[in-house]
Protein backbone atom coordinates (compact mmCIF):
# COMPACT_ATOMS: atom_id res chain seq x y z
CA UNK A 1 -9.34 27.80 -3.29
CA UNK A 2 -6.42 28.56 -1.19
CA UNK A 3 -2.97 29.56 -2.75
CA UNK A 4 0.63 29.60 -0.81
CA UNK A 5 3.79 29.72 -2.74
CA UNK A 6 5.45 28.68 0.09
CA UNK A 7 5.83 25.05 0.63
CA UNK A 8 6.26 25.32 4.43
CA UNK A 9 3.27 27.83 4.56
CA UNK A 10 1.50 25.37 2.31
CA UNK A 11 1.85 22.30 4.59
CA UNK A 12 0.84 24.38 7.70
CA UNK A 13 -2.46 25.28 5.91
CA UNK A 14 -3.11 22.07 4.85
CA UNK A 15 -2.83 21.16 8.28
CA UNK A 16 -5.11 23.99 9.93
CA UNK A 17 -7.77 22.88 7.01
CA UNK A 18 -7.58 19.40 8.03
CA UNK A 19 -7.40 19.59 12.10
CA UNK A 20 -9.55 22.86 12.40
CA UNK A 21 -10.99 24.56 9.27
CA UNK A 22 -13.05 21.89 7.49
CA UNK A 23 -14.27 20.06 10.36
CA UNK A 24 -15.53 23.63 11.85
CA UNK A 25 -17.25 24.51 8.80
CA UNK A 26 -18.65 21.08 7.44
CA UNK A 27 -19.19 19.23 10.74
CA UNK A 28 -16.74 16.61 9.54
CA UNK A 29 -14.22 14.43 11.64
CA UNK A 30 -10.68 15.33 10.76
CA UNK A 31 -10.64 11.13 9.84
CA UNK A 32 -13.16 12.06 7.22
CA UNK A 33 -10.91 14.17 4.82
CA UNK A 34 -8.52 12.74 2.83
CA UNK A 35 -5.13 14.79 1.44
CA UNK A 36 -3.95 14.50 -1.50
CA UNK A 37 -0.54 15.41 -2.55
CA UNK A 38 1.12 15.02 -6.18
CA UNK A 39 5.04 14.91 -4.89
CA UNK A 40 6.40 12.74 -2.29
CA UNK A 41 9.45 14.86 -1.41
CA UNK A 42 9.63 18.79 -0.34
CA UNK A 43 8.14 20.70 2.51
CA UNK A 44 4.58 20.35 1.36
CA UNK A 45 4.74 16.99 -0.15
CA UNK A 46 3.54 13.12 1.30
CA UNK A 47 6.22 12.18 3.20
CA UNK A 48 6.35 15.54 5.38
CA UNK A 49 2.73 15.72 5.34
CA UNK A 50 2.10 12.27 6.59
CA UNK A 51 4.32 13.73 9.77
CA UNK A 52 2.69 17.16 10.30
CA UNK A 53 -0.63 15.66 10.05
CA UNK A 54 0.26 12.46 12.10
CA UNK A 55 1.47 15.43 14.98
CA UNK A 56 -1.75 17.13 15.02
CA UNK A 57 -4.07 14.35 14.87
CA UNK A 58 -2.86 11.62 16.45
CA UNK A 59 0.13 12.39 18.68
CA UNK A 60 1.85 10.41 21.32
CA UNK A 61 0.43 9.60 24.09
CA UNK A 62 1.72 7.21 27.24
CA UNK A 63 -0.66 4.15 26.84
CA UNK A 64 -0.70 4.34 23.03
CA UNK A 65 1.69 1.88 20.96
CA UNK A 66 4.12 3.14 18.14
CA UNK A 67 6.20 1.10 15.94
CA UNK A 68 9.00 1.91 13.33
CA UNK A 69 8.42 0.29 10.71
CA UNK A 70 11.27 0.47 7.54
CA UNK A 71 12.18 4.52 9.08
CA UNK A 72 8.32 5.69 9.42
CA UNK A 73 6.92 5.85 12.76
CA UNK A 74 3.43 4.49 13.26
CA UNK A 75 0.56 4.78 16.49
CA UNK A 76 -2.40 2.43 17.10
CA UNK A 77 -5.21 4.80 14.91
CA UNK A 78 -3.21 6.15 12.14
CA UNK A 79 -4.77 5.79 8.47
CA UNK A 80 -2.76 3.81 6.57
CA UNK A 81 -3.33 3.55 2.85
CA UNK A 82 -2.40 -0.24 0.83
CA UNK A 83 0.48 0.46 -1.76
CA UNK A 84 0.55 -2.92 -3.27
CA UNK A 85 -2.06 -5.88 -3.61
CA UNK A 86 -1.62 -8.55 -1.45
CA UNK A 87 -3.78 -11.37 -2.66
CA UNK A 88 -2.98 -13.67 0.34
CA UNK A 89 -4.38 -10.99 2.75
CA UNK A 90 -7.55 -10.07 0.14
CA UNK A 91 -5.89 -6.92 0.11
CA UNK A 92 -6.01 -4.44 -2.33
CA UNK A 93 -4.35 -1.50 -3.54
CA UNK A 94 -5.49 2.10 -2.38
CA UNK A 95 -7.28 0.34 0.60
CA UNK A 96 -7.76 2.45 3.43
CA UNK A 97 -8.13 1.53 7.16
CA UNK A 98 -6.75 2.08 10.81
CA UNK A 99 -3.76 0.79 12.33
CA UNK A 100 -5.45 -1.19 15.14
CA UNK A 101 -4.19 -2.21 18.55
CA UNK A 102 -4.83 -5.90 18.20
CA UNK A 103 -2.86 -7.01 15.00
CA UNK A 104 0.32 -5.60 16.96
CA UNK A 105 2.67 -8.07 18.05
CA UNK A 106 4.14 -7.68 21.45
CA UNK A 107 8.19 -6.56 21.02
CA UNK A 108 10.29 -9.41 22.31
């Protein structure tokens, strides 16, 4: 168990953990571990950790798309995680996958 009672300590562990510690120790791919967070706001919470962890594990690069999307900023192999069913798509909440390069429409 790891404690920080700072939040901006906290996220920075939580991104050592998932980019270096737990893959070293377990063998695991950093797309293997899942975070979970229980606040969406704050240093340490969802929203912020979604962007630390996005920076560490899958960071810009010159042939790789991005689109902004309602404010957040997505790449071609970020997890994503379904909010909402959506029955047309056989989609259904908590559903996890990768942004992939071929559902992207070309801007324009």
């Amino acid at each position: 168990m790891f404690t920080q009672d700072d939040p901006e300590q906290a996220a920075a562990l939580v991104v050592d953990l998932v980019s270096s510690r737990i893959p070293k120790k377990f063998g695991l791919k950093p797309a293997d571990i899942q975070v979970l967070a229980p606040m969406y706001r704050g240093a340490a919470g969802v929203m912020n950790l979604n962007l630390l962890l996005q920076a560490a594990l899958n960071p810009p690069a010159p042939n790789k798309p991005e689109r902004k999307v309602g404010g957040t900023l997505f790449r071609v192999g970020d997890r994503v995680m379904q909010l909402r069913n959506n029955y047309d798509k056989e989609c259904s909440t908590e559903t996890l996958a990768r942004s992939p390069r071929s559902t992207w429409k070309s801007k324009g």
